[in-house]
Protein backbone atom coordinates (compact mmCIF):
# COMPACT_ATOMS: atom_id res chain seq x y z
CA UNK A 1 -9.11 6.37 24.37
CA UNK A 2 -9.19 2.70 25.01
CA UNK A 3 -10.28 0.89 28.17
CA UNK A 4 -8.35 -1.46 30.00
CA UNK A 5 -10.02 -4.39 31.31
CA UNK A 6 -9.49 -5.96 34.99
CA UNK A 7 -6.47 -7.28 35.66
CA UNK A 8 -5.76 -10.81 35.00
CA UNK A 9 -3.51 -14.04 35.96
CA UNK A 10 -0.49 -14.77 34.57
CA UNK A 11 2.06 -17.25 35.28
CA UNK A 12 5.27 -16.65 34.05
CA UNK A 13 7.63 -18.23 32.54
CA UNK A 14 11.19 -18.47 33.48
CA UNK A 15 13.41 -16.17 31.89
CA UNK A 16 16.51 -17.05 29.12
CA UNK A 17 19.20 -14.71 28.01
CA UNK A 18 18.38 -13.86 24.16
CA UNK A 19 21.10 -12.49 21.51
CA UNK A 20 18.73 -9.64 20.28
CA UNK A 21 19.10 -6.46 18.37
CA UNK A 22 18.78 -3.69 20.88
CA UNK A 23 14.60 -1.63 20.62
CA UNK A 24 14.76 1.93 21.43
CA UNK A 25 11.23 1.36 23.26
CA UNK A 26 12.58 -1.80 25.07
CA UNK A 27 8.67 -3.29 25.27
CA UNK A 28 9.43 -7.16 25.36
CA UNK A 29 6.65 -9.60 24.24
CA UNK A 30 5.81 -13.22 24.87
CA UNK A 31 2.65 -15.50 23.97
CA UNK A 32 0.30 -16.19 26.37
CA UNK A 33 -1.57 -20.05 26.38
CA UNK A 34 -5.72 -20.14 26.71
CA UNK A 35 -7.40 -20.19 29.87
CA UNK A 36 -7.71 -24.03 29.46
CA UNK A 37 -4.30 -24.33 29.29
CA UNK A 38 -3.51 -22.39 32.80
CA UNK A 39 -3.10 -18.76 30.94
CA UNK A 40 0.80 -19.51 31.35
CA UNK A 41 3.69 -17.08 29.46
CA UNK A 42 4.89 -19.82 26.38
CA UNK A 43 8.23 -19.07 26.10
CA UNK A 44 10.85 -15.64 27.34
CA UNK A 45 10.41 -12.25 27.11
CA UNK A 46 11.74 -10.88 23.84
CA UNK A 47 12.59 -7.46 22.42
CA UNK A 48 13.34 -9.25 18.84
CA UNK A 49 9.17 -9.36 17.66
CA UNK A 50 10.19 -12.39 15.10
CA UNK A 51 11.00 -14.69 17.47
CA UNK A 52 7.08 -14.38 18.03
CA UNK A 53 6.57 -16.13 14.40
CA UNK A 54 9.26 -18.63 15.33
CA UNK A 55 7.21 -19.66 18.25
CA UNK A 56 3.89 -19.72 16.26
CA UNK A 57 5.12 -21.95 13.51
CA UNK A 58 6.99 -24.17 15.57
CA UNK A 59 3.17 -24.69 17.17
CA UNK A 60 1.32 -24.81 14.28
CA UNK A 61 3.67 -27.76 13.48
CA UNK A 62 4.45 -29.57 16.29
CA UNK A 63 7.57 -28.70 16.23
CA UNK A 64 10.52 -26.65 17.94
CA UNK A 65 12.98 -24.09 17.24
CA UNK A 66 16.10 -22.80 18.83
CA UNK A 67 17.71 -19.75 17.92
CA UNK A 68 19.54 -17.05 18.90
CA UNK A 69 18.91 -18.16 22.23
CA UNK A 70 15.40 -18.43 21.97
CA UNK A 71 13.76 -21.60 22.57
CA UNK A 72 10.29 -22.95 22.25
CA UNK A 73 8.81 -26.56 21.44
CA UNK A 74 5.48 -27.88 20.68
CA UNK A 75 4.40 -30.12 23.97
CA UNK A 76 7.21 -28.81 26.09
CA UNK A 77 6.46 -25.24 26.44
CA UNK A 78 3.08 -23.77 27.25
CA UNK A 79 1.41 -24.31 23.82
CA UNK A 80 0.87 -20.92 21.83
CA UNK A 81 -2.80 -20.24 21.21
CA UNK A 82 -3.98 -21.10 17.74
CA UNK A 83 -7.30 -19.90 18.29
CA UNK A 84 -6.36 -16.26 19.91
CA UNK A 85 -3.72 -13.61 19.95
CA UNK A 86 -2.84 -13.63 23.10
CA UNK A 87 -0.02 -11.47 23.86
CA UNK A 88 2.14 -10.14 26.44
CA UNK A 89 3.71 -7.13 26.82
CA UNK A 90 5.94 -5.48 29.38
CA UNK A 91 8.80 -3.20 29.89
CA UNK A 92 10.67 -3.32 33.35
CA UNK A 93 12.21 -0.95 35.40
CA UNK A 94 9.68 1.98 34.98
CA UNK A 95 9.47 4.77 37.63
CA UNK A 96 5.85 5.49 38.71
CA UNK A 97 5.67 8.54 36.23
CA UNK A 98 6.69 5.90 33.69
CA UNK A 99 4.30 3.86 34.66
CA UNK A 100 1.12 5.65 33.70
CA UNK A 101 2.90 7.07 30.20
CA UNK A 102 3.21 3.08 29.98
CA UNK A 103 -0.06 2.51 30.48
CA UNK A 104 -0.87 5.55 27.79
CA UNK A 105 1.48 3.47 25.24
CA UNK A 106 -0.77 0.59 25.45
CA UNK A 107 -4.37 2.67 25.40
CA UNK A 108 -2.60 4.03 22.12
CA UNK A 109 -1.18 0.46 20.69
CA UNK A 110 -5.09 -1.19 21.39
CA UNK A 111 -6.31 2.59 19.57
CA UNK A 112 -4.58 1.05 16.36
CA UNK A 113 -5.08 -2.26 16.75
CA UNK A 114 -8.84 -1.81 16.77
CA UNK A 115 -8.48 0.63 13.37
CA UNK A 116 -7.14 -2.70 11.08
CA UNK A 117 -9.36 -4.83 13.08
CA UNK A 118 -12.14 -2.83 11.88
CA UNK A 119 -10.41 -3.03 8.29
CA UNK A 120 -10.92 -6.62 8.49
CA UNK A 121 -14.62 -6.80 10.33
CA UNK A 122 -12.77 -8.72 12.85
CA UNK A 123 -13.86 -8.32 16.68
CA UNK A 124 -11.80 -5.77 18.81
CA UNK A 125 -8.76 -6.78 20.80
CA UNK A 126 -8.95 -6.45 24.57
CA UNK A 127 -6.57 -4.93 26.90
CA UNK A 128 -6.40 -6.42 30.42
CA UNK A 129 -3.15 -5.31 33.09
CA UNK A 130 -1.50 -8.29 34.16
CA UNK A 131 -1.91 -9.72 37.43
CA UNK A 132 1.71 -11.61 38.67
CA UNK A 133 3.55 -12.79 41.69
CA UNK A 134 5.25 -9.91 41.62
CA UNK A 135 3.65 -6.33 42.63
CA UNK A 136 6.52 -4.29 40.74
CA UNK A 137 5.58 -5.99 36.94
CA UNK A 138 4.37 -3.97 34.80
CA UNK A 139 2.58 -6.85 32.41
CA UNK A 140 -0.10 -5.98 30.16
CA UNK A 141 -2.47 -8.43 28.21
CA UNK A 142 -3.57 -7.98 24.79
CA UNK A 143 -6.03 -10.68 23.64
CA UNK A 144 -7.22 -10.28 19.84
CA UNK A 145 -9.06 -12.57 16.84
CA UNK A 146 -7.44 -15.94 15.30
CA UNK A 147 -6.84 -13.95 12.11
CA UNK A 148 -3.56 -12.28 13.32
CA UNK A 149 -2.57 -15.71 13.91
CA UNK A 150 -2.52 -16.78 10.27
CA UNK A 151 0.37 -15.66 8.96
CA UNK A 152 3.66 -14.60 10.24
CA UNK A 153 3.78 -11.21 8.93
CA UNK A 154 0.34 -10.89 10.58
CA UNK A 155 1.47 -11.70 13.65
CA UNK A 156 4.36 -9.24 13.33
CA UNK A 157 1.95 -6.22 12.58
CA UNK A 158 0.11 -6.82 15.91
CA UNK A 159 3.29 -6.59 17.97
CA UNK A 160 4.88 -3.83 15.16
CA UNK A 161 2.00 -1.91 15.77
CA UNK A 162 1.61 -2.16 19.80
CA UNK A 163 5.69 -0.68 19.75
CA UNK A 164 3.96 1.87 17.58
CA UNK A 165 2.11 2.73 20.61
CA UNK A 166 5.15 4.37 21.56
CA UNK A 167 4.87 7.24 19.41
CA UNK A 168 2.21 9.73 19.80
CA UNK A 169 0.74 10.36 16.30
CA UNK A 170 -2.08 12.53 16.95
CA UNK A 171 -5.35 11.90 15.66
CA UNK A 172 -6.89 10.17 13.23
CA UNK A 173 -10.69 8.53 11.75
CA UNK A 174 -9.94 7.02 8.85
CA UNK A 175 -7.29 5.04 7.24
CA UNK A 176 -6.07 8.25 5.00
CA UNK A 177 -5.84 10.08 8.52
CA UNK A 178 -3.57 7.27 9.62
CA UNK A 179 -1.45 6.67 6.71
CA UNK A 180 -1.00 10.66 6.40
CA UNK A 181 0.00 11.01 10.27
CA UNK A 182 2.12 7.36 9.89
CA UNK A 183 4.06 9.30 7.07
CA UNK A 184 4.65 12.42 8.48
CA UNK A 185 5.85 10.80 11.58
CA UNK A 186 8.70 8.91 9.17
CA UNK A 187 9.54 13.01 7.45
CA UNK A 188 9.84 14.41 10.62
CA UNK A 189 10.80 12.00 13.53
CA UNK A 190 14.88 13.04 14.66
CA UNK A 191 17.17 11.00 15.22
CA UNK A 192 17.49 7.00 14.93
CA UNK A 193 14.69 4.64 15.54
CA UNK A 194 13.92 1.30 14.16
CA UNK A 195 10.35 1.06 14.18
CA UNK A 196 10.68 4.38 12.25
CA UNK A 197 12.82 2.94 10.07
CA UNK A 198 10.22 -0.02 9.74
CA UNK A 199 7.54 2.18 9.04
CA UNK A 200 8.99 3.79 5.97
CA UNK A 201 8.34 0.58 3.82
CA UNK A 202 4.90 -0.34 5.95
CA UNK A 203 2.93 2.72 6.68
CA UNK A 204 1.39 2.81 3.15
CA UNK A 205 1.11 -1.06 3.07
CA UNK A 206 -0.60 -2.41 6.35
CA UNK A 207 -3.91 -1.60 5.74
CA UNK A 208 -3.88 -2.97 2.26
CA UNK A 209 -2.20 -6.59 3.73
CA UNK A 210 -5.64 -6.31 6.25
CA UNK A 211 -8.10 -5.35 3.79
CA UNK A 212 -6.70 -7.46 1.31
CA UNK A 213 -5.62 -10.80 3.17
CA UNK A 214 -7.57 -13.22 1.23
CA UNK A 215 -5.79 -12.50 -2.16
CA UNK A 216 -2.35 -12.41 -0.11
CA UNK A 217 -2.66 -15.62 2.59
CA UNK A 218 -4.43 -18.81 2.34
CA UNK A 219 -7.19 -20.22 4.30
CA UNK A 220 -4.98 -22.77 6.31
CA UNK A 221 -2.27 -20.83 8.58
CA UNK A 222 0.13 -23.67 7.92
CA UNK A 223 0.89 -23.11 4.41
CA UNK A 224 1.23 -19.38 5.34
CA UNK A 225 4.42 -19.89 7.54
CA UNK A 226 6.97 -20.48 4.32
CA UNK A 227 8.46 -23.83 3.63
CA UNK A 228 11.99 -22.39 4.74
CA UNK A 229 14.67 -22.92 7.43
CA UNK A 230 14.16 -21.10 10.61
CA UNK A 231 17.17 -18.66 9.84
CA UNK A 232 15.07 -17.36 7.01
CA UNK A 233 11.58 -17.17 8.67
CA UNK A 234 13.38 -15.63 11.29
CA UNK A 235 14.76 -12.75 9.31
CA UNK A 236 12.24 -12.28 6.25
CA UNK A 237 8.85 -13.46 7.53
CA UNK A 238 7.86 -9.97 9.67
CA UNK A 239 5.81 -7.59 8.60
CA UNK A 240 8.72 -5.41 7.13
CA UNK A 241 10.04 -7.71 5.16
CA UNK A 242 6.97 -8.62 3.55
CA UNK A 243 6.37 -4.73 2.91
CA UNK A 244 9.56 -3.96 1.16
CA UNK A 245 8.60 -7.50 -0.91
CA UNK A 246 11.45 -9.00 0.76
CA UNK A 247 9.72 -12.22 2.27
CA UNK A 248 10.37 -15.50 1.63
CA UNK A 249 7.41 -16.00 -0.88
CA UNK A 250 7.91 -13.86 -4.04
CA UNK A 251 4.47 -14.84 -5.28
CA UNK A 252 3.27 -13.03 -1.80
CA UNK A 253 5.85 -10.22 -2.17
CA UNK A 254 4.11 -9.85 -6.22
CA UNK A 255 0.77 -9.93 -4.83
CA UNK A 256 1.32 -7.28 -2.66
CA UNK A 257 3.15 -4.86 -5.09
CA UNK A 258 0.42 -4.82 -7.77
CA UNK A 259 -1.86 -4.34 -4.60
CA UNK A 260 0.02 -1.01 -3.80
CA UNK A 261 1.07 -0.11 -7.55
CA UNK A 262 -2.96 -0.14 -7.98
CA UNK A 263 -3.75 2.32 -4.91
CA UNK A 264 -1.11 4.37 -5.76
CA UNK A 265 -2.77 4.45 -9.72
CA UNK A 266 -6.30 5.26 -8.18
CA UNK A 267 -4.82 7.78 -6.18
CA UNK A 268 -3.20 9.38 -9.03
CA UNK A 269 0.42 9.29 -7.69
CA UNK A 270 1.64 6.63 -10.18
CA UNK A 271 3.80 2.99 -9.36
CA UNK A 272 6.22 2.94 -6.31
């Protein structure tokens, strides 16, 4: 299992009511800025993971976007961290037994963040517990490579697959372990859950968007966060979207199919 780091400062940021589809797990997430920048909480706490990709392009161009009741603008806010993933997570109002199956969550979600990251050759994300004003927080710190940052279906797997935390899969090695325990979690998994219901169109996908990231993205993050109107990136630029080939690039959601078809062909189980 993963180690958590020492705990480290935050400052937060002051809270805004957001219209948001209601998460089973109820983690919320929030950017973080650098060190050099006062390691301050960008923007509010959100359950909704694509207002994270709001937030990054509206960085990434100097600019701002409002939706939903989300805000966040370039040179107002805390500036989102180009250069890191630095992100927040927390869930409030945990009981002290539900504080260390928290803190299990997170040494799960940093377990599976390292597996793509080693997909990739990227470094290994850290995981620090937050330090705040406040004794009762229960803030945690994940700090990971630029690369998540360069798309915003990238950035949507890193927080998709910290909520995944929340389930306990079992065990796995390799990426045929975790595809195999990823799918029998969507067969057999009662009742209603939407990162369950997310996983159904990603858990044969993700690793093939890491491994394969150069033929999908470009070099320059920019271009990767789709010449559309926030509404759009907003809905269709997560990581979901762009595995049911449902994002707002069909070129990308093309790219990606053949990608699969071709696995699925080498694996002798034919086009899905």
């Amino acid at each position: 299992m993963a180690t958590v780091q020492k705990k480290k400062a935050i400052v937060r940021f002051k809270q805004d009511h957001l219209n948001e589809i209601y998460q089973p797990t109820k983690m919320q997430f929030s950017f973080v800025s650098a060190p050099k920048d006062g390691s301050r909480q960008c923007h509010s706490l959100a359950q909704c993971r694509d207002f994270l990709h709001d937030a990054a392009k509206a960085q990434l161009t100097k600019g701002s976007c409002s939706i939903y009741g989300f805000k966040y603008a370039a040179g107002s806010n805390p500036a989102v961290d180009l250069k890191k993933m630095r992100m927040l997570v927390t869930k409030a109002g945990l009981t002290k037994d539900g504080l260390k199956a928290f803190e299990e969550k997170m040494k799960r979600a940093i377990k599976l963040l390292h597996h793509y990251e080693g997909i990739a050759g990227w470094t290994k994300s850290t995981l620090s517990k937050v330090r705040t004003d406040k004794p009762e927080d229960n803030m945690w710190l994940f700090v990971g490579p630029v690369g998540w940052m360069k798309a915003p279906s990238l950035v949507s797997m890193y927080t998709f697959l910290i909520r995944l935390g929340d389930k306990d899969i079992g065990e796995y090695k390799t990426t045929k372990d975790l595809v195999a325990r990823f799918e029998n979690l969507t067969k057999t998994f009662k009742g209603s859950d939407n990162d369950v219901s997310y996983l159904r169109a990603c858990f044969d996908k993700m690793h093939l968007v890491i491994k394969h990231r150069t033929k999908l993205f470009t070099p320059v993050a920019k271009t990767n966060f789709f010449k559309c109107e926030l509404g759009t990136l907003h809905n269709n630029g997560g990581i979901f979207k762009l595995c049911s080939y449902m994002s707002p690039d069909k070129d990308l959601n093309n790219r990606l199919k053949k990608l699969h078809q071709a696995e699925a062909k080498k694996n002798g189980k034919g086009k899905k």
